[in-house]
N, C-alpha and C. Protein backbone atom coordinates (compact mmCIF):
# COMPACT_ATOMS: atom_id res chain seq x y z
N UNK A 1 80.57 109.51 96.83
CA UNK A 1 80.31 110.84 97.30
C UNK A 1 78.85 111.21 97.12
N UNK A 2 78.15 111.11 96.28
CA UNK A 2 76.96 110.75 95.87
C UNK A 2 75.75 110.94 96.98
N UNK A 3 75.91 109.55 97.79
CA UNK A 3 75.16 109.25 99.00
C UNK A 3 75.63 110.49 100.38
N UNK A 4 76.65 110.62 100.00
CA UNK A 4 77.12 111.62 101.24
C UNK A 4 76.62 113.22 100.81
N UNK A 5 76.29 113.31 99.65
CA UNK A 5 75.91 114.57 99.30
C UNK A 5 74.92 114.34 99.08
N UNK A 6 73.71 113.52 99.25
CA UNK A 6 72.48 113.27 98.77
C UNK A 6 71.73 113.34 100.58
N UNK A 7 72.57 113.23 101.51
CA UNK A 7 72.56 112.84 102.93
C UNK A 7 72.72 114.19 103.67
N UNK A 8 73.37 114.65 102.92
CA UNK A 8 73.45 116.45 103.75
C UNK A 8 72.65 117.51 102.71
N UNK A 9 72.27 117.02 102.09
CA UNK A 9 71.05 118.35 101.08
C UNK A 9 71.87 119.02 100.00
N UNK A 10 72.92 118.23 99.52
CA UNK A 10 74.12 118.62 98.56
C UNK A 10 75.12 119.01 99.30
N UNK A 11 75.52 119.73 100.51
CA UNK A 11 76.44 120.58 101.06
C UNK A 11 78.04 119.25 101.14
N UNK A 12 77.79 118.63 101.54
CA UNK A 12 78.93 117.91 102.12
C UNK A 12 78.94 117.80 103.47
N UNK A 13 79.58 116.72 103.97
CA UNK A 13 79.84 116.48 105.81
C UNK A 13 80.36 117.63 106.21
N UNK A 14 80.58 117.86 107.44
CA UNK A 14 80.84 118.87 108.21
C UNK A 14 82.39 118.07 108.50
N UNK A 15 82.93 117.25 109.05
CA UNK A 15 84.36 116.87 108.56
C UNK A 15 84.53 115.18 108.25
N UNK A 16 85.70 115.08 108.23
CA UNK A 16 86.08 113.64 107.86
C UNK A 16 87.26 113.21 108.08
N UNK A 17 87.36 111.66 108.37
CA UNK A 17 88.91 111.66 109.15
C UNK A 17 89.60 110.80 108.16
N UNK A 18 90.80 110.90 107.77
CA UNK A 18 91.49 109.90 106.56
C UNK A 18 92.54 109.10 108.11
N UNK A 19 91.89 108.06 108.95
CA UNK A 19 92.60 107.06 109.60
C UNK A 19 93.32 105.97 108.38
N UNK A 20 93.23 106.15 107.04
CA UNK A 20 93.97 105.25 106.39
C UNK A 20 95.53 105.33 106.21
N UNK A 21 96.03 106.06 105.41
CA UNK A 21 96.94 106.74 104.97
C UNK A 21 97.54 105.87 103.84
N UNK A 22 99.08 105.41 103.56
CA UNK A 22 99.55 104.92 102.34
C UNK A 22 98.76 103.50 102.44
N UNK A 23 98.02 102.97 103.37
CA UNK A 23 97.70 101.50 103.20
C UNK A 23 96.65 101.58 102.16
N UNK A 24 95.79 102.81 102.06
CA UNK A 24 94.48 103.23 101.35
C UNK A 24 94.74 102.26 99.57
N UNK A 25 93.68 101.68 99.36
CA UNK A 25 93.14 100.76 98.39
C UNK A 25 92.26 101.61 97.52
N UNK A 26 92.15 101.47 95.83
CA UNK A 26 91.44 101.84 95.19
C UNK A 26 90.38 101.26 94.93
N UNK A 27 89.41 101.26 94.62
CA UNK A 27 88.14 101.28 94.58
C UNK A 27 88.56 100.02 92.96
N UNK A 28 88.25 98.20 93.22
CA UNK A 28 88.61 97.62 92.20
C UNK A 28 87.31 97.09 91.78
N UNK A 29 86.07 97.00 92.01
CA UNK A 29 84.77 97.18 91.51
C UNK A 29 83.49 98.10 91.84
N UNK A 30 82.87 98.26 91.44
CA UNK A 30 81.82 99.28 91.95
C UNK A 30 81.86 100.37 91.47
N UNK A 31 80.72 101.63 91.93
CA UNK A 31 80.73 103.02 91.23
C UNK A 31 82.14 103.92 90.83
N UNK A 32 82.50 103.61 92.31
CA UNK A 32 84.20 104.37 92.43
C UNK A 32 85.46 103.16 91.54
N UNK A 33 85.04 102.31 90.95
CA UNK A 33 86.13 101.41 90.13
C UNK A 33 86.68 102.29 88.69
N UNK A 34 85.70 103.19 88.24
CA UNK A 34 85.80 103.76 87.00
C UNK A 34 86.61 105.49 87.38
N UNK A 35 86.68 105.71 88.28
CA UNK A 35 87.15 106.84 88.58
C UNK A 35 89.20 106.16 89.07
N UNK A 36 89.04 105.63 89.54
CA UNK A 36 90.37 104.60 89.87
C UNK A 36 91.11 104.06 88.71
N UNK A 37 90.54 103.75 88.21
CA UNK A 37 91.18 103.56 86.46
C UNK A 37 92.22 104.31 85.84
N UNK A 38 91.32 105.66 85.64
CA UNK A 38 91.56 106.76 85.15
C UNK A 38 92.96 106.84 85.60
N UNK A 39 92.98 106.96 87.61
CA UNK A 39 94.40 107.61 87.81
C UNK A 39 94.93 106.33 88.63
N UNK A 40 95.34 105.44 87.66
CA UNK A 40 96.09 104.35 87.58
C UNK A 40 97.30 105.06 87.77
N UNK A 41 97.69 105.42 86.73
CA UNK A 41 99.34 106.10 86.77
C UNK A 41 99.77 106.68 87.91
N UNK A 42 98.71 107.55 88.01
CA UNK A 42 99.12 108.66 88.97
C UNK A 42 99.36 107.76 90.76
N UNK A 43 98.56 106.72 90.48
CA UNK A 43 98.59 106.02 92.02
C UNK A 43 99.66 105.45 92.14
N UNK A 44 100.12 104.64 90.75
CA UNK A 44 101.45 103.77 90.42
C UNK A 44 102.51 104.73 90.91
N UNK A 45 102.41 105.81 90.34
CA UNK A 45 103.72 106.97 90.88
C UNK A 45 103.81 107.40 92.76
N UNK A 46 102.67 107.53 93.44
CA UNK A 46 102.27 107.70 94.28
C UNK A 46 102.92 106.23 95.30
N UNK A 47 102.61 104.90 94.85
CA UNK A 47 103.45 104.00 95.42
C UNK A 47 105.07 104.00 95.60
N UNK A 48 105.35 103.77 94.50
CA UNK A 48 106.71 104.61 93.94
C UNK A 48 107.43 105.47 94.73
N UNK A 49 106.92 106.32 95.20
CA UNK A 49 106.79 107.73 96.10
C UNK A 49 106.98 107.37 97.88
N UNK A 50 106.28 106.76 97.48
CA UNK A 50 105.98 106.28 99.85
C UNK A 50 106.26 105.13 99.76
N UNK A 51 107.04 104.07 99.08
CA UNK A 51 107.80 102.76 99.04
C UNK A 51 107.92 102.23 98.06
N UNK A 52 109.62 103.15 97.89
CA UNK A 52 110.54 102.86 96.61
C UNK A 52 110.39 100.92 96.84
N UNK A 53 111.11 100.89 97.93
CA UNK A 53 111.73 99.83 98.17
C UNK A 53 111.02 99.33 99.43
N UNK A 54 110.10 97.68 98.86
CA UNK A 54 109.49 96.95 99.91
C UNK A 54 109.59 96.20 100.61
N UNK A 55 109.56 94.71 101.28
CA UNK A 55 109.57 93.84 101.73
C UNK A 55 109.58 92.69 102.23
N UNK A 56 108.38 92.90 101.45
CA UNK A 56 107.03 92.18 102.04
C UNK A 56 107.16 90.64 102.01
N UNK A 57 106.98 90.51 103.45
CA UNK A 57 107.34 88.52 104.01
C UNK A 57 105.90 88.31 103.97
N UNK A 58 105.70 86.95 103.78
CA UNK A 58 104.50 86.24 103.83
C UNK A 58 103.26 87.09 103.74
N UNK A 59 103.11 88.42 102.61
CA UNK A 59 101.88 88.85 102.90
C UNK A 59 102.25 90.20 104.25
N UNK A 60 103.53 90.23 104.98
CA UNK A 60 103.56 91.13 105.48
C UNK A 60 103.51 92.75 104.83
N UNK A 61 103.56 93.64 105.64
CA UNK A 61 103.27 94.85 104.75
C UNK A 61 103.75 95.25 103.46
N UNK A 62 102.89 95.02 102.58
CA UNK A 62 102.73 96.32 101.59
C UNK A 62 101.63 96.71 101.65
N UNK A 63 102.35 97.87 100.98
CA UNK A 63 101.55 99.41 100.89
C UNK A 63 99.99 99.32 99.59
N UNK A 64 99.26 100.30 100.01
CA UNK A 64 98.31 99.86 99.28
C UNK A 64 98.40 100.53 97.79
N UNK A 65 97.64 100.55 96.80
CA UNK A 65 97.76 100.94 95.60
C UNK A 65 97.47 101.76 95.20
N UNK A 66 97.00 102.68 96.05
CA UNK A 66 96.49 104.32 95.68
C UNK A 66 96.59 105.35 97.36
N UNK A 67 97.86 105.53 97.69
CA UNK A 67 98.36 106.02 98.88
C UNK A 67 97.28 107.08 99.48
N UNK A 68 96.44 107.92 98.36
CA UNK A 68 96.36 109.18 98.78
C UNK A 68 94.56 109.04 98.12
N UNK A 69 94.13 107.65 98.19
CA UNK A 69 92.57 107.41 97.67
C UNK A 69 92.12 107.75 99.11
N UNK A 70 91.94 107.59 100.16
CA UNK A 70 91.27 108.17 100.97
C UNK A 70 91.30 109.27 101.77
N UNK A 71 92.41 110.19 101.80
CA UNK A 71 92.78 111.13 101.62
C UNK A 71 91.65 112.15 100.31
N UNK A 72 92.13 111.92 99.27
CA UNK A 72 91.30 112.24 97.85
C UNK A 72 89.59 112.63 98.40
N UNK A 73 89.46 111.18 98.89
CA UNK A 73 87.98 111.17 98.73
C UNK A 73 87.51 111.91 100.40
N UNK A 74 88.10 111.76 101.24
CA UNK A 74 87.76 112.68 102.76
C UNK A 74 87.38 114.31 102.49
N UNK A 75 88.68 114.34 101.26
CA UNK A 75 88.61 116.28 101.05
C UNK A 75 87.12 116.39 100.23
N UNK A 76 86.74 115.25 99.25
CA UNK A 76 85.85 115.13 98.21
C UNK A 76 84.36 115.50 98.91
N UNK A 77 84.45 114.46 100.05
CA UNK A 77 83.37 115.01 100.89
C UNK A 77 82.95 115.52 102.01
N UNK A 78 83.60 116.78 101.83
CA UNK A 78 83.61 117.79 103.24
C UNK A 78 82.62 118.82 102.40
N UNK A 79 81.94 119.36 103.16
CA UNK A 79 81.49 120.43 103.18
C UNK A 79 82.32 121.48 103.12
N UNK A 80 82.07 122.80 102.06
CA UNK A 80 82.82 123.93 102.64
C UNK A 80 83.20 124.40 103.84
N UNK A 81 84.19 124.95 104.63
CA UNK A 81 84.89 125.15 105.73
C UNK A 81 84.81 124.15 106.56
N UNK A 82 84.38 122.65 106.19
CA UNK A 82 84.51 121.67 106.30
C UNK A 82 85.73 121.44 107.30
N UNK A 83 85.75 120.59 108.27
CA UNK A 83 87.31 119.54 108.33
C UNK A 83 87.69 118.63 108.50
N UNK A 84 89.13 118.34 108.06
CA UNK A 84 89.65 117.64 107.78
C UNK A 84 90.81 116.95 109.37
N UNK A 85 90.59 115.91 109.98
CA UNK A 85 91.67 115.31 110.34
C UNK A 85 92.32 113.79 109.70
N UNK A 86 93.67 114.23 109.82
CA UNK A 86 94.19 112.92 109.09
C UNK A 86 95.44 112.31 110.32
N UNK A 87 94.80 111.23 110.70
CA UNK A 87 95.56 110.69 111.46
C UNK A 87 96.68 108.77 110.91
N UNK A 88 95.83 109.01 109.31
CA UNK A 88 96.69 107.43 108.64
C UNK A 88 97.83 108.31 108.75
N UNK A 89 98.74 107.23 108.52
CA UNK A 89 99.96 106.75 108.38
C UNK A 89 100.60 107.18 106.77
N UNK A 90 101.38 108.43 106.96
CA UNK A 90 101.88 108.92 105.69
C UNK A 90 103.32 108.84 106.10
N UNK A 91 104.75 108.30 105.55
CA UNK A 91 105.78 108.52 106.05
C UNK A 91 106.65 109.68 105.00
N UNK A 92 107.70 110.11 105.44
CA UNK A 92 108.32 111.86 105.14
C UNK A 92 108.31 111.59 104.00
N UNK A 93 108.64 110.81 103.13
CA UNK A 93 108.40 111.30 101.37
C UNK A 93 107.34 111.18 100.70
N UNK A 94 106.23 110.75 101.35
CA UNK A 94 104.96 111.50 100.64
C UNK A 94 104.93 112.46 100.35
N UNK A 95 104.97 113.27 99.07
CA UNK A 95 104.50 114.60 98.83
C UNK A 95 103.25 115.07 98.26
N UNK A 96 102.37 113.78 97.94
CA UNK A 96 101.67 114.39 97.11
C UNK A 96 100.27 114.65 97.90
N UNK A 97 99.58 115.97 97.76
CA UNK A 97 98.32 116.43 98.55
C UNK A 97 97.70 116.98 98.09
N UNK A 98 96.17 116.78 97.99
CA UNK A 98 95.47 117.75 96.88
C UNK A 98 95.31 118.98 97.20
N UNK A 99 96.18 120.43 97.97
CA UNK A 99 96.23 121.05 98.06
C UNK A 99 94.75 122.29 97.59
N UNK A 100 95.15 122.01 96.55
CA UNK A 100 93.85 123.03 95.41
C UNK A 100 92.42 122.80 96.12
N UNK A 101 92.53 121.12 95.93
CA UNK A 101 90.84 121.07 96.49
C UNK A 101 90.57 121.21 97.55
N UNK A 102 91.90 121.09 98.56
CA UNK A 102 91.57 121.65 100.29
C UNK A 102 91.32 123.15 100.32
N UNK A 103 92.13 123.70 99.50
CA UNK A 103 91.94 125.34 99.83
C UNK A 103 90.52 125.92 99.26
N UNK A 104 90.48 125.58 98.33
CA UNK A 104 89.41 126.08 97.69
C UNK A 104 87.92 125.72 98.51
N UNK A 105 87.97 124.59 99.36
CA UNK A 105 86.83 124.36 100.09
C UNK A 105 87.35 125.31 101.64
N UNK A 106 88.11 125.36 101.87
CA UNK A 106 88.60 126.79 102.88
C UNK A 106 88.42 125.68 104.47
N UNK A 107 89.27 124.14 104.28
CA UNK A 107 89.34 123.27 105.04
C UNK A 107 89.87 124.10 106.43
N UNK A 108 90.04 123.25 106.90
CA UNK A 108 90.16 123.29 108.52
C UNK A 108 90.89 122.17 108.78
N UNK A 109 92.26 121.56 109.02
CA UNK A 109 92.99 120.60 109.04
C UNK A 109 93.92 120.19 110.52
N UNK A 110 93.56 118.97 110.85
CA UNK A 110 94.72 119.13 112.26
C UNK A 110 95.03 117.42 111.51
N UNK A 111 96.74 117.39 111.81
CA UNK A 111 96.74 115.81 111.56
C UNK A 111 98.01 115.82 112.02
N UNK A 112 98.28 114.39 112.36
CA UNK A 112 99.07 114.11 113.08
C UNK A 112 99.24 112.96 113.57
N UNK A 113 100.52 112.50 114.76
CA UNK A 113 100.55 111.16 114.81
C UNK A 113 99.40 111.55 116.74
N UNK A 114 99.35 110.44 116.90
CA UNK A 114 98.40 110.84 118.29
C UNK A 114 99.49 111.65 119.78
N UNK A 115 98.93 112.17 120.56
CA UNK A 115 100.20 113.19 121.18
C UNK A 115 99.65 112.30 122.72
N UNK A 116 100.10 111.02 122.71
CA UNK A 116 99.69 110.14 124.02
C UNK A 116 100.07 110.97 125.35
N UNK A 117 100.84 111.72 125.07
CA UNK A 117 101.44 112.38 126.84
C UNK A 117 99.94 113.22 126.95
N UNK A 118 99.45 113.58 126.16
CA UNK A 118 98.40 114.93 126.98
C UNK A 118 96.71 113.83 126.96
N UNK A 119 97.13 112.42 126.23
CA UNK A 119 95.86 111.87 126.02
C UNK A 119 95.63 110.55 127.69
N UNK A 120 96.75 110.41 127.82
CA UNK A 120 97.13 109.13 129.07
C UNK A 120 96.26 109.45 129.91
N UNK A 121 96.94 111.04 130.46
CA UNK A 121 95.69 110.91 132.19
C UNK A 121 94.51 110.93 132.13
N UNK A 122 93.67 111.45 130.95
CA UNK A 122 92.69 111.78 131.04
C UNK A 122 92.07 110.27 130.82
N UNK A 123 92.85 109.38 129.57
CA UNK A 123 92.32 107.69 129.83
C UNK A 123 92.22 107.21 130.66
N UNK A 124 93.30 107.18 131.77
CA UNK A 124 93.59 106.40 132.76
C UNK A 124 92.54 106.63 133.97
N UNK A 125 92.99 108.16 134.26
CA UNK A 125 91.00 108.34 134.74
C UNK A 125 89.58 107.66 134.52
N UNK A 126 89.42 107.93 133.10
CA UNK A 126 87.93 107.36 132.60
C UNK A 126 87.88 105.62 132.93
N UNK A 127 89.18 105.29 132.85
CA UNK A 127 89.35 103.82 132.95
C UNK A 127 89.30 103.43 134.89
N UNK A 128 90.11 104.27 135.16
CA UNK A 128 89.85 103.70 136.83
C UNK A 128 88.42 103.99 137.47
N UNK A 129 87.92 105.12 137.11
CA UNK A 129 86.26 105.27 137.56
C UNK A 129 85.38 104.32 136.82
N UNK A 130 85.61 103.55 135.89
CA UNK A 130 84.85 102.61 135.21
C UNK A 130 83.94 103.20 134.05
N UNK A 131 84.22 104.47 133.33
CA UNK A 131 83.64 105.31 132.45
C UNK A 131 83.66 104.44 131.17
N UNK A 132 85.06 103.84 131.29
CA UNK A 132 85.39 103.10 129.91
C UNK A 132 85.87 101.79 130.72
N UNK A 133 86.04 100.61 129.42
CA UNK A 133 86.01 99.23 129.98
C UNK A 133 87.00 99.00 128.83
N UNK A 134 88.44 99.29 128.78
CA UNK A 134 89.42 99.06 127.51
C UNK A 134 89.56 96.95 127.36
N UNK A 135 89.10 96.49 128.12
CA UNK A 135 89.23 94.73 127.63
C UNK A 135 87.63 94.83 126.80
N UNK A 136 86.35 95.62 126.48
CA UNK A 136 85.63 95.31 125.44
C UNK A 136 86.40 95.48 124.28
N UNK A 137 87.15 96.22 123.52
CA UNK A 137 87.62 96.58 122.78
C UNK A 137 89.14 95.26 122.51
N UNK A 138 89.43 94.74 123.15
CA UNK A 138 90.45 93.30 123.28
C UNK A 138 90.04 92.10 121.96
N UNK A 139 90.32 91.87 121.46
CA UNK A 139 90.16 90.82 120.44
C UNK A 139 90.97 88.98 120.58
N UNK A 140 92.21 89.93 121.71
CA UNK A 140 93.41 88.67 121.18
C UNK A 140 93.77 88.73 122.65
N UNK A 141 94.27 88.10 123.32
CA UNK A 141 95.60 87.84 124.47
C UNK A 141 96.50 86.91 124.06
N UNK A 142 97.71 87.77 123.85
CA UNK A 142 99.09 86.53 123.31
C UNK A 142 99.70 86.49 124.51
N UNK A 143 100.86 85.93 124.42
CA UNK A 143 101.93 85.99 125.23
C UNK A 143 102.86 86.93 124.92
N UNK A 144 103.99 87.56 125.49
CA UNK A 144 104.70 88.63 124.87
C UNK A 144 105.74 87.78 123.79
N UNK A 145 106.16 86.86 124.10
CA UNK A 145 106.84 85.80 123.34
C UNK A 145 106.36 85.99 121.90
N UNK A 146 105.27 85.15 121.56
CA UNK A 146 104.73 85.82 120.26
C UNK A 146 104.18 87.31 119.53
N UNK A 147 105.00 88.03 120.38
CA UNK A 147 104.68 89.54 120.16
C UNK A 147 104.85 89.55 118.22
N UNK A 148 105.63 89.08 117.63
CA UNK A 148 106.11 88.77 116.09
C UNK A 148 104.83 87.99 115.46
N UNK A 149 104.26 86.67 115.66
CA UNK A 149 103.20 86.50 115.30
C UNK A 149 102.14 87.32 115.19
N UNK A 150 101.80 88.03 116.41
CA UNK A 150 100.68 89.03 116.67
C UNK A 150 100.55 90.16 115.52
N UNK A 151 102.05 90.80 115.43
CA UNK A 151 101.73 91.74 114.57
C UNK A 151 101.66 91.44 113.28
N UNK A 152 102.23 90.00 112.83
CA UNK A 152 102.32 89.38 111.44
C UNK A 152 100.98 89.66 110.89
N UNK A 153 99.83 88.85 112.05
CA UNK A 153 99.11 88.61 111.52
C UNK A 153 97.77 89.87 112.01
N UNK A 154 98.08 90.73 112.32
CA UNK A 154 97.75 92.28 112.41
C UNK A 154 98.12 92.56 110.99
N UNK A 155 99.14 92.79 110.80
CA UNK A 155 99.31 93.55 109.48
C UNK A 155 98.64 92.97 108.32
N UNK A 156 98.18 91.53 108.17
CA UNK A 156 98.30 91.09 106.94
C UNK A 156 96.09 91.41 107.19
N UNK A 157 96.15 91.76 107.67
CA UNK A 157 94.64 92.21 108.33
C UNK A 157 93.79 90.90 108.25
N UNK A 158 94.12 89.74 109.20
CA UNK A 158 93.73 88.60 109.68
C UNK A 158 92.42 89.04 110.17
N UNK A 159 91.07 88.82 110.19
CA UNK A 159 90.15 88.80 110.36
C UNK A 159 90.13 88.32 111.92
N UNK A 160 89.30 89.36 112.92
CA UNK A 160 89.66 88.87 114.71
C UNK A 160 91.02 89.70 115.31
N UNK A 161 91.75 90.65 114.22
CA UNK A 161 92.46 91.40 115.20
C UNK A 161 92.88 92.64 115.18
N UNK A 162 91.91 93.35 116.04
CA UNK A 162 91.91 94.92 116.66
C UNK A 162 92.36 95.11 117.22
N UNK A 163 92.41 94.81 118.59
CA UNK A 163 93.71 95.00 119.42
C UNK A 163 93.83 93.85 120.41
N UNK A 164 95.26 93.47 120.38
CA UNK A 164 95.56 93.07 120.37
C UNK A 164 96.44 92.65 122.89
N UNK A 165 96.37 91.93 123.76
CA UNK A 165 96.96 92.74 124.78
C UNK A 165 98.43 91.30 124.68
N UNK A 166 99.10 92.14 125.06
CA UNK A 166 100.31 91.29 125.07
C UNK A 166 101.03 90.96 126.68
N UNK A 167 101.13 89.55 127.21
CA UNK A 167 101.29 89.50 128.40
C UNK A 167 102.45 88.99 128.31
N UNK A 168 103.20 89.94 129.79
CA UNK A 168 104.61 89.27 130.04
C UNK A 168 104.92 88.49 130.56
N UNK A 169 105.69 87.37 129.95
CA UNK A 169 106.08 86.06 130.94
C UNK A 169 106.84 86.34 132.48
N UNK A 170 106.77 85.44 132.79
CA UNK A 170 107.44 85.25 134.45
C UNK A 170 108.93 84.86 133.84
């Protein structure tokens, strides 16, 4: 937080987006390693919380070890009336939110899962006039067949895959 408040003249960013959600990782060396320590417990409970019960095949998903570390740290560095969007991945029994420190900075919050019906035409537009070029952004072409590989190795965050296009066989 430091650099981000050393970067705006003390105030804080004007907003910040928590795209992480329960996958969010604690800080296991570096400045932020000693602050992570501390709320060991509290993260342990926090797992606990958003996946009693896991899974996990070959490295497939689990959850990360501090659900609500980037979350924490987004509110940490907002600026007053600052905001906040959170678009990670929190599922219904998460409860825990730093409430106190959002209000007290007098946030501004929209979050949510993405609302594709009102976002489509306006893509599909930018994409047919040539505004946007969605195969730069392509990493992978599978077959739909291995649609199961693809995401295996998506989730286990295989180095080379962002997105991913999946083609249908004949």
């Amino acid at each position: 937080m430091s650099a981000i408040k050393k970067l705006t003249g003390g105030t804080g960013a004007d907003c910040a987006i928590d795209a992480v959600g329960v996958d969010s990782q604690h800080a296991h060396h570096g400045p932020a390693s000693e602050e992570a320590e501390q709320k060991a417990d509290k993260f342990e409970q926090e797992v606990q919380q958003v996946a009693p019960e896991t899974n996990p095949q070959n490295g497939n998903w689990v959850p990360g070890d501090a659900p609500t570390q980037a979350l924490e740290w987004a509110i940490s560095s907002l600026k007053k009336a600052g905001r906040l969007s959170i678009i990670g991945v929190y599922p219904p029994a998460a409860e825990t939110f730093p409430i106190g420190q959002a209000m007290n900075k007098n946030l501004t919050m929209k979050m949510g899962n993405c609302n594709h019906h009102t976002l489509i035409p306006h893509l599909l537009e930018l994409t047919r006039s040539g505004v946007i070029d969605p195969v730069k952004v392509l990493t992978n072409v599978e077959p739909m067949s291995n649609v199961i590989d693809a995401y295996e190795a998506f989730d286990k965050r295989e180095p080379g895959w962002i997105k991913t296009e999946l083609e249908p066989q004949a």
